[in-house]
Protein backbone atom coordinates (compact mmCIF):
# COMPACT_ATOMS: atom_id res chain seq x y z
CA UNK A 1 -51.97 -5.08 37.48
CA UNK A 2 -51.75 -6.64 34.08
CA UNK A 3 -53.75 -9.47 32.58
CA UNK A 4 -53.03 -12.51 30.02
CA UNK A 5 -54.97 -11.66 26.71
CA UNK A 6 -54.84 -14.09 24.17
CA UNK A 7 -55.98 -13.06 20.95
CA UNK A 8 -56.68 -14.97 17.35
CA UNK A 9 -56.40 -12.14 15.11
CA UNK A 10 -53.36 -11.61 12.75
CA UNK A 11 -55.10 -7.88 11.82
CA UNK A 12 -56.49 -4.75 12.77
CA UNK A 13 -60.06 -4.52 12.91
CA UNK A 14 -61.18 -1.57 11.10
CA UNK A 15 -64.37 0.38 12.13
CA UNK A 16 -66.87 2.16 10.34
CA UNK A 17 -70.06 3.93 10.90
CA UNK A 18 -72.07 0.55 10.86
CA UNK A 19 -70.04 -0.33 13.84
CA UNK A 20 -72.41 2.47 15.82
CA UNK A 21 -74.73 1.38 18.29
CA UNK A 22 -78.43 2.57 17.49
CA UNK A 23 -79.43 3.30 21.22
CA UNK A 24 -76.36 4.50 22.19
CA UNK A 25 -74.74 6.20 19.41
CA UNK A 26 -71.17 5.18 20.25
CA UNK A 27 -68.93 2.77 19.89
CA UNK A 28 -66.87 1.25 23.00
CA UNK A 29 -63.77 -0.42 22.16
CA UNK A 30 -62.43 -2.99 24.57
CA UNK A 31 -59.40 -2.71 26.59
CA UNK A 32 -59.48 -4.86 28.57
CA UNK A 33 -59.77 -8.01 26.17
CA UNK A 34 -62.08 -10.39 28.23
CA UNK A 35 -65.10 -8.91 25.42
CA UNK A 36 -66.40 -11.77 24.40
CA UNK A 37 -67.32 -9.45 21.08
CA UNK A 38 -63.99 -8.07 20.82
CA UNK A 39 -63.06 -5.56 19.65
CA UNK A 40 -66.00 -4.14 21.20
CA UNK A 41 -66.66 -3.73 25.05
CA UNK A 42 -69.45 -5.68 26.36
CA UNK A 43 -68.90 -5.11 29.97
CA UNK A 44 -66.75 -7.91 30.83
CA UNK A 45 -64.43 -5.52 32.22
CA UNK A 46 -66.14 -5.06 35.44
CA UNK A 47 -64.75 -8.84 36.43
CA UNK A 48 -61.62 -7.04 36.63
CA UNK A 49 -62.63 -4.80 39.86
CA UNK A 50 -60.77 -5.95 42.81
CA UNK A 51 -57.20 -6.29 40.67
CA UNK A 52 -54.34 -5.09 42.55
CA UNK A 53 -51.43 -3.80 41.16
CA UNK A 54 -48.07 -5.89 40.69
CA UNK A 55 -50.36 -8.75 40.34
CA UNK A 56 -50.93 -10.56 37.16
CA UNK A 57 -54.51 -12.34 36.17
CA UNK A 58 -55.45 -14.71 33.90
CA UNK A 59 -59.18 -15.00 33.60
CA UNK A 60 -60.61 -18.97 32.31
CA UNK A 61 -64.32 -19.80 32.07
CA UNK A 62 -65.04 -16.82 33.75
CA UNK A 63 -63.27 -17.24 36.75
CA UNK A 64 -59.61 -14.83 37.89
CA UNK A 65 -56.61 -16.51 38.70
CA UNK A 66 -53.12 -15.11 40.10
CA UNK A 67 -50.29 -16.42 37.45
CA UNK A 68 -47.19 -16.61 39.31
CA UNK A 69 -44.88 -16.11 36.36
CA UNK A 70 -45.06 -15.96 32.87
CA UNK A 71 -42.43 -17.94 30.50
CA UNK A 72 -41.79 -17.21 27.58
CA UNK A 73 -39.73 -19.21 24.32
CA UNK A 74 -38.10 -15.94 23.63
């Protein structure tokens, strides 16, 4: 499966120990880039269970949609 992330940021975000989280101690990086506090997970990748492979998703105002193709200029 693959997904259609688009993303603002011209940089990498750096992270530092203030980045922790106090009850948890960790830090979770997204992957998935539906976090609405990106770069950091917030669980918005469990919208993503059910994806099949060879499929491509878009997800809009919370709701997953098949893209048929992707165009590019390039």
């Amino acid at each position: 499966m693959t997904r259609l992330v688009e993303l603002e940021a011209t940089g990498p975000r750096k992270l530092d120990p203030s980045d922790l989280d106090d009850e948890k101690g960790d830090i979770a990086v997204c992957q998935c880039g539906l976090s609405e506090s990106f770069p950091f997970c917030d669980g918005s990748h469990q919208q993503t269970d059910g994806e099949e492979s060879e499929t491509t998703y878009v997800y809009e105002n919370g709701e997953r949609s098949v893209v048929d193709r992707v165009v590019t200029d390039e």
